[in-house]
Protein backbone atom coordinates (compact mmCIF):
# COMPACT_ATOMS: atom_id res chain seq x y z
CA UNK A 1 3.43 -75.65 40.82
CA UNK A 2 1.84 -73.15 42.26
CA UNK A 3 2.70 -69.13 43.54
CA UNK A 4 1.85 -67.93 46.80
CA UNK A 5 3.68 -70.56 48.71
CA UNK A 6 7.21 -68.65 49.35
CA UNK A 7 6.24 -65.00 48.62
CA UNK A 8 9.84 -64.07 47.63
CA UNK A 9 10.39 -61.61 44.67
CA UNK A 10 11.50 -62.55 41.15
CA UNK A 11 15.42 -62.19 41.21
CA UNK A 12 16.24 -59.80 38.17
CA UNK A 13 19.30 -59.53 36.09
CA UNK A 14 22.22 -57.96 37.24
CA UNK A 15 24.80 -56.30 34.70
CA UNK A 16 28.43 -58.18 35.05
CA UNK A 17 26.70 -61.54 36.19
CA UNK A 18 27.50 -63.45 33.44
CA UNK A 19 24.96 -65.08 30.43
CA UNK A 20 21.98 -66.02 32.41
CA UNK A 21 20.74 -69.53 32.77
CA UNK A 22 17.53 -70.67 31.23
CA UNK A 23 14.63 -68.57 32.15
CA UNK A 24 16.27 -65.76 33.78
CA UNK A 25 17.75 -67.41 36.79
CA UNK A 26 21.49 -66.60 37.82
CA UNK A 27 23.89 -68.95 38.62
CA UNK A 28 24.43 -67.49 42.16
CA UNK A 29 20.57 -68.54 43.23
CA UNK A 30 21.91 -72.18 42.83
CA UNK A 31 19.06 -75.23 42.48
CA UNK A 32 16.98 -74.13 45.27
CA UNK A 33 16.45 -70.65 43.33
CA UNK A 34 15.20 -72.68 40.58
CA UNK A 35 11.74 -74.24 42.66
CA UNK A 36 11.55 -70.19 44.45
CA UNK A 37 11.87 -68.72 41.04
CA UNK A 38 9.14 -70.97 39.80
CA UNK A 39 7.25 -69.94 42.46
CA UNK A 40 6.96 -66.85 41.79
CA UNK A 41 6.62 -66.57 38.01
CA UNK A 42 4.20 -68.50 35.81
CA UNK A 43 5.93 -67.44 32.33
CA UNK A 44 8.53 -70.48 31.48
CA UNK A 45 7.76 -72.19 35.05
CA UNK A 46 7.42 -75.63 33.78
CA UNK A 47 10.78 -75.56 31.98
CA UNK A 48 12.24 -74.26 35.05
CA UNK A 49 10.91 -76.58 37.63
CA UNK A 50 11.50 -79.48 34.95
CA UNK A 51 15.39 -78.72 35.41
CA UNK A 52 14.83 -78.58 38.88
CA UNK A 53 13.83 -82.21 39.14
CA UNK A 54 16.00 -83.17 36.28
CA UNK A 55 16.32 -87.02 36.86
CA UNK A 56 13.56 -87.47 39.80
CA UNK A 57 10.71 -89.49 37.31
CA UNK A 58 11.16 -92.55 39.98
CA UNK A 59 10.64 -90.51 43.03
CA UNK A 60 7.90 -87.84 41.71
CA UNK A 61 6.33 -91.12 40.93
CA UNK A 62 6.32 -92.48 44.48
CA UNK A 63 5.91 -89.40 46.11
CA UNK A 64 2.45 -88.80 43.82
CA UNK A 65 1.27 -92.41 44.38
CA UNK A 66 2.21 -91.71 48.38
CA UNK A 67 -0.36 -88.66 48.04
CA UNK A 68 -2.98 -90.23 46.13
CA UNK A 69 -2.95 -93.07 48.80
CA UNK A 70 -3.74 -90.24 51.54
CA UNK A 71 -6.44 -88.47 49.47
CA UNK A 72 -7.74 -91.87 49.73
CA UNK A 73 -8.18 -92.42 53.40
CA UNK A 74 -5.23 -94.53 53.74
CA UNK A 75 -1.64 -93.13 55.91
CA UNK A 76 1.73 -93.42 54.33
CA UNK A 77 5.51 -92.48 56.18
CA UNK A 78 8.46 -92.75 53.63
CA UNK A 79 12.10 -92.05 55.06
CA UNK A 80 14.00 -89.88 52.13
CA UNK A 81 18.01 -91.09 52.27
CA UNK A 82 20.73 -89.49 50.82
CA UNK A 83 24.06 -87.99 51.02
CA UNK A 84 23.85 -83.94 51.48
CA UNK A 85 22.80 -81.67 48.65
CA UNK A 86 21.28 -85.10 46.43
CA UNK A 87 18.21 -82.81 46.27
CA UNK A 88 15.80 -84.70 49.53
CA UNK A 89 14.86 -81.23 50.40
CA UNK A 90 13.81 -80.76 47.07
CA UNK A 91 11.57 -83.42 46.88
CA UNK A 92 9.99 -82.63 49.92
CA UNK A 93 9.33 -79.05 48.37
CA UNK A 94 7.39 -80.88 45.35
CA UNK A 95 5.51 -82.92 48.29
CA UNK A 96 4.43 -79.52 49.36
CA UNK A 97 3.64 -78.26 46.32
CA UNK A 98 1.43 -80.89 44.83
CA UNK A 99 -0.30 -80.94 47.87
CA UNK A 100 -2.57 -77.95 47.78
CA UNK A 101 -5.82 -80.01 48.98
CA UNK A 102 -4.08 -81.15 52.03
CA UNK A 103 -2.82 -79.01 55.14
CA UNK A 104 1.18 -78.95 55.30
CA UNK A 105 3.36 -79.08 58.05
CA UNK A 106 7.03 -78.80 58.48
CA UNK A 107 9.94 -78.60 60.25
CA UNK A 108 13.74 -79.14 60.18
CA UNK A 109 16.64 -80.19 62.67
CA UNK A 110 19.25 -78.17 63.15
CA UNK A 111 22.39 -79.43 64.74
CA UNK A 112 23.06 -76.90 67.30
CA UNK A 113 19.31 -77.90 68.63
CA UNK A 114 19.81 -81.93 69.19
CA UNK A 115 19.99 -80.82 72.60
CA UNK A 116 16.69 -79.86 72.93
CA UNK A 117 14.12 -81.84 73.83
CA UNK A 118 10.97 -81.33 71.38
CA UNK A 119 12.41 -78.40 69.25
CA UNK A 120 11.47 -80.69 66.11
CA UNK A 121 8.12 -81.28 67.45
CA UNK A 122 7.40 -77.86 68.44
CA UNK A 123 8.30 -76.85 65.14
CA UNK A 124 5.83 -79.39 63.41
CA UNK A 125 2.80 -79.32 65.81
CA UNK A 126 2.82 -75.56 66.46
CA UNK A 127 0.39 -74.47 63.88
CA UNK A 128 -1.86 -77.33 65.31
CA UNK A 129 -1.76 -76.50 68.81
CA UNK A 130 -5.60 -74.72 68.84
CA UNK A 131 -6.30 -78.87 67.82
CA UNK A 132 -4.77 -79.85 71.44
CA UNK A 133 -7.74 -79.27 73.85
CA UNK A 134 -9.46 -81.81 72.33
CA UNK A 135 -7.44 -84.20 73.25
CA UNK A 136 -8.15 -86.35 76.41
CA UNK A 137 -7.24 -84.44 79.24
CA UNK A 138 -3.55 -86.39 80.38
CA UNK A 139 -1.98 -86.30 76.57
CA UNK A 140 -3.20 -82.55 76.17
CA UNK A 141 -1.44 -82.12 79.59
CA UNK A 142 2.01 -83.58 78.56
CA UNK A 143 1.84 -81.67 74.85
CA UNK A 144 1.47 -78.78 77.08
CA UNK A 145 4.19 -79.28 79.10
CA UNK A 146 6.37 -80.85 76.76
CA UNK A 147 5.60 -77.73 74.62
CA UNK A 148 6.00 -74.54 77.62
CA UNK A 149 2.31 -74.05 77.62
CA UNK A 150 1.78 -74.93 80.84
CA UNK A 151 3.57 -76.02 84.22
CA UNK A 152 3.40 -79.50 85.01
CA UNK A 153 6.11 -82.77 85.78
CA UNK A 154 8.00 -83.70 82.70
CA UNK A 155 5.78 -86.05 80.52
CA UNK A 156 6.96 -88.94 79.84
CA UNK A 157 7.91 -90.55 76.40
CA UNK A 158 4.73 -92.63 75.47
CA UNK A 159 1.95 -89.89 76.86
CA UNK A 160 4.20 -87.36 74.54
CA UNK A 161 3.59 -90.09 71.75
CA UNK A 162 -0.01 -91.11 72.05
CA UNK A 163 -1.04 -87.51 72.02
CA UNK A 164 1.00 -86.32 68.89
CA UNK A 165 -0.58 -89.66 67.54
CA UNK A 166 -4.26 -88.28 68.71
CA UNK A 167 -3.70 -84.68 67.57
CA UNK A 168 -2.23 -85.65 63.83
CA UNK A 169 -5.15 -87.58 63.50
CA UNK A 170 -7.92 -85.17 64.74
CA UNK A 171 -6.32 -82.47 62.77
CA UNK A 172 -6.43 -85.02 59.67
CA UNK A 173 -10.12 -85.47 60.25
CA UNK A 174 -11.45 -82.21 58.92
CA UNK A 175 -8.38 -82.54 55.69
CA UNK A 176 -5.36 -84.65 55.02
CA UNK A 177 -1.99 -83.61 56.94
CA UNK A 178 1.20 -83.61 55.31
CA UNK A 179 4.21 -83.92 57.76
CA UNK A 180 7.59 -82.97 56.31
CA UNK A 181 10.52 -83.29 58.15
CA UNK A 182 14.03 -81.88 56.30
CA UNK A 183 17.33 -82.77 58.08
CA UNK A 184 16.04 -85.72 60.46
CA UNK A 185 19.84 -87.10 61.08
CA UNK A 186 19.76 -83.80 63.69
CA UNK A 187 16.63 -84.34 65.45
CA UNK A 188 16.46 -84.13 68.97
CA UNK A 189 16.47 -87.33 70.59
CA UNK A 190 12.86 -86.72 72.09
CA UNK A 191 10.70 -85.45 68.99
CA UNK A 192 12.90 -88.45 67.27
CA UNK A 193 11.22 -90.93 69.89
CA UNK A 194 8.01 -89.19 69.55
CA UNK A 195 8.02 -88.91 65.67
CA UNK A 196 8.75 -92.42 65.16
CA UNK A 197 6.01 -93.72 67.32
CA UNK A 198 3.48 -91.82 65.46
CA UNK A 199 5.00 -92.97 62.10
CA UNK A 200 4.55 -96.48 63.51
CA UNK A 201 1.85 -96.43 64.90
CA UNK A 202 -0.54 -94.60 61.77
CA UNK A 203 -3.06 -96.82 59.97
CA UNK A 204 -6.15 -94.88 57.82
CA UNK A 205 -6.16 -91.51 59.30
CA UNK A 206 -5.12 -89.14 56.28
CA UNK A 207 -1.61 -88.25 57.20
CA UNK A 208 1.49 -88.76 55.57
CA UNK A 209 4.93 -88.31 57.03
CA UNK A 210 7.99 -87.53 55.09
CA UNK A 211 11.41 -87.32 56.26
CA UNK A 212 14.55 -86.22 54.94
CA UNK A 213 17.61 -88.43 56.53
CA UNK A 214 21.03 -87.44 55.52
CA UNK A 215 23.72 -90.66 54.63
CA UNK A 216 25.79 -91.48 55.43
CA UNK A 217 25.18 -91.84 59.25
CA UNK A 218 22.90 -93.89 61.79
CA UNK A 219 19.61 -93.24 63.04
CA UNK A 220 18.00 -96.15 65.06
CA UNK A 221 14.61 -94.22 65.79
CA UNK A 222 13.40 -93.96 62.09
CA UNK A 223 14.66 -97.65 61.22
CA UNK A 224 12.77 -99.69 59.69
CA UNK A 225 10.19 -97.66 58.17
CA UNK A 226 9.34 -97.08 54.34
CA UNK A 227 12.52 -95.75 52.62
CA UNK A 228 13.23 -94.54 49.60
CA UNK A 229 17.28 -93.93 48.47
CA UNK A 230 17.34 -90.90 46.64
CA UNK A 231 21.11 -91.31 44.39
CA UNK A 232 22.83 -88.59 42.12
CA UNK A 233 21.38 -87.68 38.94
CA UNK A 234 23.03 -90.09 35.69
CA UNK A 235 25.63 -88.75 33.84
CA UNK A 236 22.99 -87.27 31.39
CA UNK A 237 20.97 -85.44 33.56
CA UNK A 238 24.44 -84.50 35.88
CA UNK A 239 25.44 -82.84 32.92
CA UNK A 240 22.03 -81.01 31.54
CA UNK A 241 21.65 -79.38 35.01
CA UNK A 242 25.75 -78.35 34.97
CA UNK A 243 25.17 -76.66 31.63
CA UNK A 244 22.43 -74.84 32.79
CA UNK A 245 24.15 -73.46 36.06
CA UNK A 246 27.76 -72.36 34.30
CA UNK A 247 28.45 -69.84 31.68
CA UNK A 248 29.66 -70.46 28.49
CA UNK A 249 30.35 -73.28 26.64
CA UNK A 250 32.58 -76.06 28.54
CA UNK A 251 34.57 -78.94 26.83
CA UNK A 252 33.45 -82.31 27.51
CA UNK A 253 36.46 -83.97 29.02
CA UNK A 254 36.16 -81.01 31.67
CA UNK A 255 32.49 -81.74 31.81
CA UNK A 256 33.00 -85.52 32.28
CA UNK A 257 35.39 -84.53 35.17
CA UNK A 258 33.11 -82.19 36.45
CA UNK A 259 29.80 -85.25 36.71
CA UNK A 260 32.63 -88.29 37.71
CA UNK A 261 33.74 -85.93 41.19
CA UNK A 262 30.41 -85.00 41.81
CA UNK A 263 28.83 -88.21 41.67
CA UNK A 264 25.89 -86.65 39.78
CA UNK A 265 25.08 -84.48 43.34
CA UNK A 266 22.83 -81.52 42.24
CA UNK A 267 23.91 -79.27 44.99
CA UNK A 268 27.61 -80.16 43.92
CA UNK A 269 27.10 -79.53 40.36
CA UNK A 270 26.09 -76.40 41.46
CA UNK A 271 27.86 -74.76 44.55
CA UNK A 272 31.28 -76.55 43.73
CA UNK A 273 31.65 -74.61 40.47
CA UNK A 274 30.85 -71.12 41.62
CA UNK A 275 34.07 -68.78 42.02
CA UNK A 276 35.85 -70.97 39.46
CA UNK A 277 37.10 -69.12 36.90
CA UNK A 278 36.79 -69.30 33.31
CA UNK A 279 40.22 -70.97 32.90
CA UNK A 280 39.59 -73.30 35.45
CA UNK A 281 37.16 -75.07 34.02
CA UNK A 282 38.17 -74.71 30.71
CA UNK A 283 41.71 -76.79 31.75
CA UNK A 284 39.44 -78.52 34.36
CA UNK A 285 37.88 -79.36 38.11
CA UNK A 286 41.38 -78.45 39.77
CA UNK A 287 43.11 -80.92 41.53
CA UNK A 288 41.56 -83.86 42.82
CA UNK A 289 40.17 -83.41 46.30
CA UNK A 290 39.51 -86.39 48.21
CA UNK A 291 37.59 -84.75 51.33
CA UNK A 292 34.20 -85.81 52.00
CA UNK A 293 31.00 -84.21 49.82
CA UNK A 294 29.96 -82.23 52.44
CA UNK A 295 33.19 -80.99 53.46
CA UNK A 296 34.00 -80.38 49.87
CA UNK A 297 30.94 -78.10 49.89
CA UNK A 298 31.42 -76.34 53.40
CA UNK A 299 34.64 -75.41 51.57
CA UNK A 300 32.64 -73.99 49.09
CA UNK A 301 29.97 -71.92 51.29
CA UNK A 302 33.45 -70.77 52.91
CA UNK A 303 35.19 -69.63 49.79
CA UNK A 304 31.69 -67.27 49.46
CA UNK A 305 31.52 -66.37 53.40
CA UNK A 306 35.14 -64.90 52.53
CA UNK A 307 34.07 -62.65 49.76
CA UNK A 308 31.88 -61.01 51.60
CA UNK A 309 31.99 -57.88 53.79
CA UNK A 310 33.93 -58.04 57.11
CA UNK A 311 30.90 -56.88 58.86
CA UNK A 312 28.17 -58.80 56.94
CA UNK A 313 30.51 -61.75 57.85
CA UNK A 314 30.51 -60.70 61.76
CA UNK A 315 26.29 -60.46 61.15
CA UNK A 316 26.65 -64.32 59.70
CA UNK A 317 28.61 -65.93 62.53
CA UNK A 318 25.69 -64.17 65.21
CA UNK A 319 22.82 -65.74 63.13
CA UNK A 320 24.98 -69.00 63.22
CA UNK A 321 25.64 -68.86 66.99
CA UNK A 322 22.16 -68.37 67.76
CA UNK A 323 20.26 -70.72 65.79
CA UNK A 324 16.48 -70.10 67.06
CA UNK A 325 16.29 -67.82 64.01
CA UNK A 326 14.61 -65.19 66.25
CA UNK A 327 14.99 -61.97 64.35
CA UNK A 328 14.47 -59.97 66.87
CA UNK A 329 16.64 -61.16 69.22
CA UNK A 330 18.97 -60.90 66.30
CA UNK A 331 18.42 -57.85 65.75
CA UNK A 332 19.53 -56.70 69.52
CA UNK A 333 22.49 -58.74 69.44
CA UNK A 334 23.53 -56.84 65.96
CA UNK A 335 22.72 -53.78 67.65
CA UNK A 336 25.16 -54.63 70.48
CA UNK A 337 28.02 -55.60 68.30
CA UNK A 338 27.72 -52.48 66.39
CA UNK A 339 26.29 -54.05 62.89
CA UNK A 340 24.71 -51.86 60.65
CA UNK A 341 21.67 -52.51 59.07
CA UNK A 342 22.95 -52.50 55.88
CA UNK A 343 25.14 -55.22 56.61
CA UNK A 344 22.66 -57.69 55.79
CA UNK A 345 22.02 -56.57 52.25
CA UNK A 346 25.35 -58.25 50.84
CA UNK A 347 24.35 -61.84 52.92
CA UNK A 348 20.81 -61.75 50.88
CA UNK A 349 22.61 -60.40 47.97
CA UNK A 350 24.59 -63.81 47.63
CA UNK A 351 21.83 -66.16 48.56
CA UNK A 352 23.40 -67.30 51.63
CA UNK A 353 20.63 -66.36 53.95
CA UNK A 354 17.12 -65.35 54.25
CA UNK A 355 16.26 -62.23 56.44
CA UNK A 356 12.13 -62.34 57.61
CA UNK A 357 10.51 -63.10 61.18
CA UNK A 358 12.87 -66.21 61.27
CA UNK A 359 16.29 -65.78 60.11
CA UNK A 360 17.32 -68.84 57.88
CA UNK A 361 20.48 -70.07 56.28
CA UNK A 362 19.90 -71.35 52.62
CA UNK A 363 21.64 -74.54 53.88
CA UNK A 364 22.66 -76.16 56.94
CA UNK A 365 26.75 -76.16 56.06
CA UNK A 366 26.62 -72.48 55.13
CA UNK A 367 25.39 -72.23 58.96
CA UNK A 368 28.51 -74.58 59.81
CA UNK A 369 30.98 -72.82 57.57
CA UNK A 370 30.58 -69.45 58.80
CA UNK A 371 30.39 -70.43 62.36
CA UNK A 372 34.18 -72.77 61.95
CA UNK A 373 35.40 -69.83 59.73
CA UNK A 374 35.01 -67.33 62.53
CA UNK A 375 37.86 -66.57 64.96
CA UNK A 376 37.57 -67.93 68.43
CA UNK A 377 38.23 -63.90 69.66
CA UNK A 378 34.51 -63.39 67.51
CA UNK A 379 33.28 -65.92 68.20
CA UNK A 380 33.76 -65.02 72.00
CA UNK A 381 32.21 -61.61 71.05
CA UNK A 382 28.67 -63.02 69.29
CA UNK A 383 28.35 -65.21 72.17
CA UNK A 384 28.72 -62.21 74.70
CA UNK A 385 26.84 -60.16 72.31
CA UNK A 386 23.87 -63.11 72.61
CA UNK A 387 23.77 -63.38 76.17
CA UNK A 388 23.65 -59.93 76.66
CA UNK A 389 20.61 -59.40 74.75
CA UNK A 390 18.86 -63.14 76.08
CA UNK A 391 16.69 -62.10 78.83
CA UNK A 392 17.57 -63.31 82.10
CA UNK A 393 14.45 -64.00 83.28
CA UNK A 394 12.86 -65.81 80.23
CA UNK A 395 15.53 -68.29 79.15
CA UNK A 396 18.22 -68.10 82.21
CA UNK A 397 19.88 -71.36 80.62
CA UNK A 398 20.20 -70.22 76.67
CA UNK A 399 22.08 -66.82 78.04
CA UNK A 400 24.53 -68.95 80.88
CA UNK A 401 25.43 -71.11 77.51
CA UNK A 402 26.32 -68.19 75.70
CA UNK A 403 28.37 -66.88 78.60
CA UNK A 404 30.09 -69.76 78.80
CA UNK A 405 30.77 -69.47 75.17
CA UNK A 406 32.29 -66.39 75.78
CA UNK A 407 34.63 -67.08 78.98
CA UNK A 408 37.82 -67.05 78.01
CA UNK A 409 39.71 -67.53 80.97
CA UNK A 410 38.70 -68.45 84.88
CA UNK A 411 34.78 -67.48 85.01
CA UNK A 412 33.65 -69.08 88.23
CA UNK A 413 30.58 -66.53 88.07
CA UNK A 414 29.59 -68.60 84.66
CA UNK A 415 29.87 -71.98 86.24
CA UNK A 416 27.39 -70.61 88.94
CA UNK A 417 25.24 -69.44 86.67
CA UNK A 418 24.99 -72.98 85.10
CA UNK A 419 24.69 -74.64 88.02
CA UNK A 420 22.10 -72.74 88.92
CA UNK A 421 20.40 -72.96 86.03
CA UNK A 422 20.54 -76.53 85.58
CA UNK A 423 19.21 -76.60 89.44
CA UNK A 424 16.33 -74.94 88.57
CA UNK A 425 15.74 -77.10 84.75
CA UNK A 426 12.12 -78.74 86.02
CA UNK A 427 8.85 -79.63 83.83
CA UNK A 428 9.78 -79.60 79.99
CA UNK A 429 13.38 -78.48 80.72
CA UNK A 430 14.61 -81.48 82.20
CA UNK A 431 16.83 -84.19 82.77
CA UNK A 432 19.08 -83.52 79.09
CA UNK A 433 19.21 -79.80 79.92
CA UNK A 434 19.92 -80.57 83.43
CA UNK A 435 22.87 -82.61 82.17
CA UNK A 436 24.04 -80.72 79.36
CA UNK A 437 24.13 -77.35 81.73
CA UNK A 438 25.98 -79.29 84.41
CA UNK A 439 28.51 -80.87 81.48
CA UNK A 440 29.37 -77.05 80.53
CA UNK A 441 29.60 -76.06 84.21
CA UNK A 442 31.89 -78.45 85.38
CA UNK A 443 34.18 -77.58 81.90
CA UNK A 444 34.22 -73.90 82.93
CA UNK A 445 34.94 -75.06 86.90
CA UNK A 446 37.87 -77.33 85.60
CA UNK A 447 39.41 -74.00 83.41
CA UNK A 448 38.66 -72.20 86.60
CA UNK A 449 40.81 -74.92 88.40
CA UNK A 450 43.38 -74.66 86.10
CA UNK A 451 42.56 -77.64 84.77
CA UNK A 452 41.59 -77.30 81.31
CA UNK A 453 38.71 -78.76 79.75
CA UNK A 454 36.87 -78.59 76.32
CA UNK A 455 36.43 -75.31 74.40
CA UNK A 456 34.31 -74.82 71.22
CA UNK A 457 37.31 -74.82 68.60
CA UNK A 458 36.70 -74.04 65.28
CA UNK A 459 35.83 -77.54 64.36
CA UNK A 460 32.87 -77.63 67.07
CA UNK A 461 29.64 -76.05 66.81
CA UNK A 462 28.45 -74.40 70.05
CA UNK A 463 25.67 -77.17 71.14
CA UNK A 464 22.53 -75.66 72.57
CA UNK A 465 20.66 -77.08 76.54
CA UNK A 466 17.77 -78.93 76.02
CA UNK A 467 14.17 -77.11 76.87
């Protein structure tokens, strides 16, 4: 692997960690630190990325032979499945990595963005948008629409297709195009339509497209196509990568424990021991916990959240509520909730969260866990604190959301604001915005009313109108 590609700094010891694991890593940077601390240091970087992809022989394998077949001319799509934290993102990190002589492009879904249409695709296709105008003049039309480039009717679903199809493929002319797509189970119902077309639809034009799918769960736009089930590590490999990650010397029924709960899950092995003490897993994995994986590890990314400062936690539930990543827009909202600046220090600290001109969680459930920790009185108070700072005149819907986010009682001035917001949804912010606006609206009306109606509890994330 090479450096260069995540320009983050080498994380150095800290006195009172704990015995560092092999080649100077803590335990608190988890298996993700392991690829961005080989990335960053040459000196013992093939032992560390080794551990990294402990267990992954079969899928390095396909995932080189998938490359080679691009070099070659050829186009490849492979749909990664697996439950969370099996280590898909991972593998789509080595994609990017072994891929130097090709041009990479990503994105991710996020969950609070399914209702927006073409978020995913906006994230994949904007470093290729100078590539548009050459497309024939109706599909660079509806990417430009579909993108808030231009003003124009709303495109409709096969134009959108056809010219992502057309610009992959010129773009893949002049070098072969990676596509990676992390986190596909929360795309947005158009780039899903969109992606799969393309993914159907490629022959021999040089691009590859790899996506990340989260089990278990449905999705009937990727079906079909190439997959490859990506399982927990064996028991050997389960309990290599757990020895490397905690301190000290554990005894082997504990260990066996430890792997048989875990299913072998790398991101288990890893994030479900931390804040266990020394006793704990000396006499063992506590009690058994039947709760879902991921739950088991929101649980875990909440037991973190809770260590942290009250005001680094208040600066964590705004980045969560907001989920554009915009840093500055962030930065305003902080500003107006009367964060520090410092507060972010202790979030980075902990590896929960990375600060730069896109604010990122480390993981999609520490996004969920510190948004369903929060109290619904804060969580009133970031969404306030967002609309406040969205500007009225740029994104009128985004800021009525987050005021109706932040109603608490009879807000008939919010519903308006919805309504008219939805009224004026035309172009790419259409018919799903329309209705998602109008859904919130009439919620707010019936509260209003006196009627009740849905509120974001604290096992709801707040969704987002589609653009």
């Amino acid at each position: 692997m090479r450096g260069g590609s995540h320009p983050s700094e080498s994380p150095a010891p800290i006195p009172g960690q704990g015995p560092a694991v092999p080649g100077g890593l803590r335990r608190r940077d988890g298996l993700r630190g392991l690829i961005r601390y080989v990335q960053t240091r040459d000196q013992n970087g093939a032992d560390v990325m080794a551990q990294a992809l402990r267990g992954r022989d079969r899928e390095q394998a396909v995932l080189d032979r998938l490359l080679d077949e691009v070099r070659a001319g050829d186009s490849r799509v492979l749909v990664l499945r697996g439950e969370a934290g099996v280590g898909k993102t991972v593998l789509l990190d080595y994609v990017q990595e072994r891929a130097p002589d090709c041009r990479v492009v990503r994105a991710a879904g996020v969950e609070s963005e399914m209702e927006l249409a073409f978020a995913v695709l906006h994230q994949l296709c904007a470093p290729l948008v100078n590539s548009v105008e050459r497309l024939p003049d109706p599909q660079s039309d509806a990417l430009s629409t579909a993108f808030g480039l231009g003003a124009g009717t709303a495109p409709d679903r096969y134009t959108v297709g056809l010219a992502v199809l057309g610009l992959l493929s010129e773009v893949a002319e002049e070098q072969p195009l990676i596509c990676l797509v992390d986190d596909a189970q929360w795309l947005d119902q158009a780039s899903a339509q969109a992606l799969a077309f393309v993914a159907r639809r490629l022959l021999a034009e040089s691009v590859a497209m790899v996506f990340s799918l989260r089990e278990p769960g449905e999705d009937q736009d990727l079906s079909g196509l190439p997959e490859l089930t990506v399982t927990g590590l064996s028991d050997a490999d389960a309990r290599a990568l757990l020895e490397s990650v905690v301190p000290g010397r554990l005894d082997e029924r504990v260990q066996d424990r430890i792997v048989a709960e875990t299913r072998g899950n790398p991101l288990a092995l890893v994030e479900l021991t931390r804040g266990l003490t020394a006793a704990e897993l000396a006499g063992g994995f506590g009690r058994p916990d039947t709760r879902p994986l991921a739950n088991r590890l929101e649980q875990s990314f909440h037991r973190q959240l809770r260590s942290l400062p009250d005001e680094t936690q208040l600066l964590l539930l705004t980045v969560a509520a907001e989920p554009v990543g915009d840093a500055a827009l962030l930065r305003r909202a902080s500003e107006q909730l009367g964060i520090s600046a410092g507060a972010a220090l202790p979030a980075e600290s902990s590896g929960l969260i990375e600060f730069g001109a896109q604010v990122r969680f480390r993981h999609p459930l520490v996004r969920a866990a510190a948004y369903r920790a929060a109290s619904s009185p804060d969580r009133r108070r970031v969404h306030s604190a967002l609309a406040e700072v969205t500007d009225p005149d740029a994104d009128p819907g985004r800021r009525a959301w987050h005021r109706a986010y932040a109603a608490v009682g009879p807000e008939e001035s919010v519903a308006n604001e919805l309504e008219r917001s939805a009224s004026q949804a035309h172009g790419r912010v259409r018919y799903r915005r329309r209705t998602a606006l109008r859904r919130r609206a009439g919620s707010v009306e019936r509260t209003a009313a006196g009627q009740g109606g849905p509120a974001p509890g604290p096992d709801c994330l707040p969704p987002q109108p589609r653009e």
